[in-house]
Protein backbone atom coordinates (compact mmCIF):
# COMPACT_ATOMS: atom_id res chain seq x y z
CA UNK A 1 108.78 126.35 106.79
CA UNK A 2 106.50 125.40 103.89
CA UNK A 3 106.32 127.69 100.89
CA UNK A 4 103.73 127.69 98.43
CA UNK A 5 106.02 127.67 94.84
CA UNK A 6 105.50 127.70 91.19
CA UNK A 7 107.48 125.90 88.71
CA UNK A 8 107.12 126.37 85.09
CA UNK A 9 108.90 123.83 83.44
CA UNK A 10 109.36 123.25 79.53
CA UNK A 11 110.01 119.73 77.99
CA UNK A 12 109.33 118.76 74.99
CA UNK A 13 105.59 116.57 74.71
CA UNK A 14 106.18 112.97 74.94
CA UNK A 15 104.04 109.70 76.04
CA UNK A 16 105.09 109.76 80.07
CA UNK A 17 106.62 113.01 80.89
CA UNK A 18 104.06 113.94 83.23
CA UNK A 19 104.50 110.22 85.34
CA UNK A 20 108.42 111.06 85.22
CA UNK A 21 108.06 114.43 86.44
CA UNK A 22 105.47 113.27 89.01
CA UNK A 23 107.51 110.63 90.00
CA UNK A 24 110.39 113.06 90.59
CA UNK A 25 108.65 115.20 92.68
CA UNK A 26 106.67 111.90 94.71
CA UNK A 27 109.49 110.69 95.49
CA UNK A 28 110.60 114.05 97.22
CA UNK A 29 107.53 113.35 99.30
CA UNK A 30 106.71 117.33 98.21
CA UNK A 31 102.41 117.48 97.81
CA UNK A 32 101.41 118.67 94.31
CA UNK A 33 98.54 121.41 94.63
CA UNK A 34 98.16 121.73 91.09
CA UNK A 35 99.50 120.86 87.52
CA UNK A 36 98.46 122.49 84.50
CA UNK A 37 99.99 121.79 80.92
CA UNK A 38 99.48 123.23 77.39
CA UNK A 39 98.96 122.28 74.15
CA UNK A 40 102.11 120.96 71.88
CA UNK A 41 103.81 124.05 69.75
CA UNK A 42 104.56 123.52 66.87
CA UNK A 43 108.66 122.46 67.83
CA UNK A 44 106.72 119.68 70.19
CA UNK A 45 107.57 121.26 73.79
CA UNK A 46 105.01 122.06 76.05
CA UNK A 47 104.37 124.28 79.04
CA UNK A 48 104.28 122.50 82.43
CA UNK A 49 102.87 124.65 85.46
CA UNK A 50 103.21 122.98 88.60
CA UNK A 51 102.14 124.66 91.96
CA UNK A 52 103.61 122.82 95.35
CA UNK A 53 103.94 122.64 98.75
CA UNK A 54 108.01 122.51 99.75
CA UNK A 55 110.53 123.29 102.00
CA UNK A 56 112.97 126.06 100.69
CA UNK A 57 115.73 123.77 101.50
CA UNK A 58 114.35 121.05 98.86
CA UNK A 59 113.90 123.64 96.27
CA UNK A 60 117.14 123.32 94.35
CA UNK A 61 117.70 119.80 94.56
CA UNK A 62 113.76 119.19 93.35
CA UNK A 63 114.89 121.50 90.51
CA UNK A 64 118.36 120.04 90.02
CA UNK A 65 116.31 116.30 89.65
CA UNK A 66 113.74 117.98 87.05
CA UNK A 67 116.20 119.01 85.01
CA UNK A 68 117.98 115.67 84.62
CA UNK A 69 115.43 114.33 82.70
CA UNK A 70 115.90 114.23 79.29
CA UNK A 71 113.16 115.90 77.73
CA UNK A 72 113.28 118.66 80.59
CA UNK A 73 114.99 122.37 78.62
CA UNK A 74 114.17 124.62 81.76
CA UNK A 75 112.75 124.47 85.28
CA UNK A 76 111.88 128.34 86.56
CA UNK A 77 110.49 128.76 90.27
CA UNK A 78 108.19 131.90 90.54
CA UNK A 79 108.32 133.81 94.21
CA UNK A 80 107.72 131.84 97.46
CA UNK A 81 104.74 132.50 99.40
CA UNK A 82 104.92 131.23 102.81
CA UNK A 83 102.13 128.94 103.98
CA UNK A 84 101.47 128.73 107.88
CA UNK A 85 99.67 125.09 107.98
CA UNK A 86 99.70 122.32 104.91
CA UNK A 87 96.79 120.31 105.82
């Protein structure tokens, strides 16, 4: 089943990091509903919040891949909420 989930991820603000982490989840074939980032602090990391549509069973490994990039410090899934069609 599809779940509706929310990642907040943190990563320090670099030309690119939003293609790699795109990329990441692309090539996952996972749909991106929405992406919002914040401004640079003042240490340089931002505030990624990515909504998707995934299967439960992708979750970790999606999460496992995020955090293997380099300027990735934490990936944090919010509850599931189950969706009953992904059109």
């Amino acid at each position: 089943m599809t779940e509706r989930i929310t990642l907040n991820i943190r990563a320090d603000s670099r030309p690119g990091l939003l293609h790699n982490l795109s990329g990441v989840i692309e090539k996952k074939l996972i749909r991106i509903i929405s992406l919002c980032l914040t401004a640079p602090e003042a240490d340089g990391t931002v505030q990624i919040v990515v909504e998707l549509l995934i299967k439960l069973t992708d979750l970790n490994t999606l999460k496992l891949k995020l955090q293997n990039i380099v300027e990735v410090y934490s990936v944090i899934t919010s509850e599931a909420e189950p969706v009953t069609s992904a059109s």
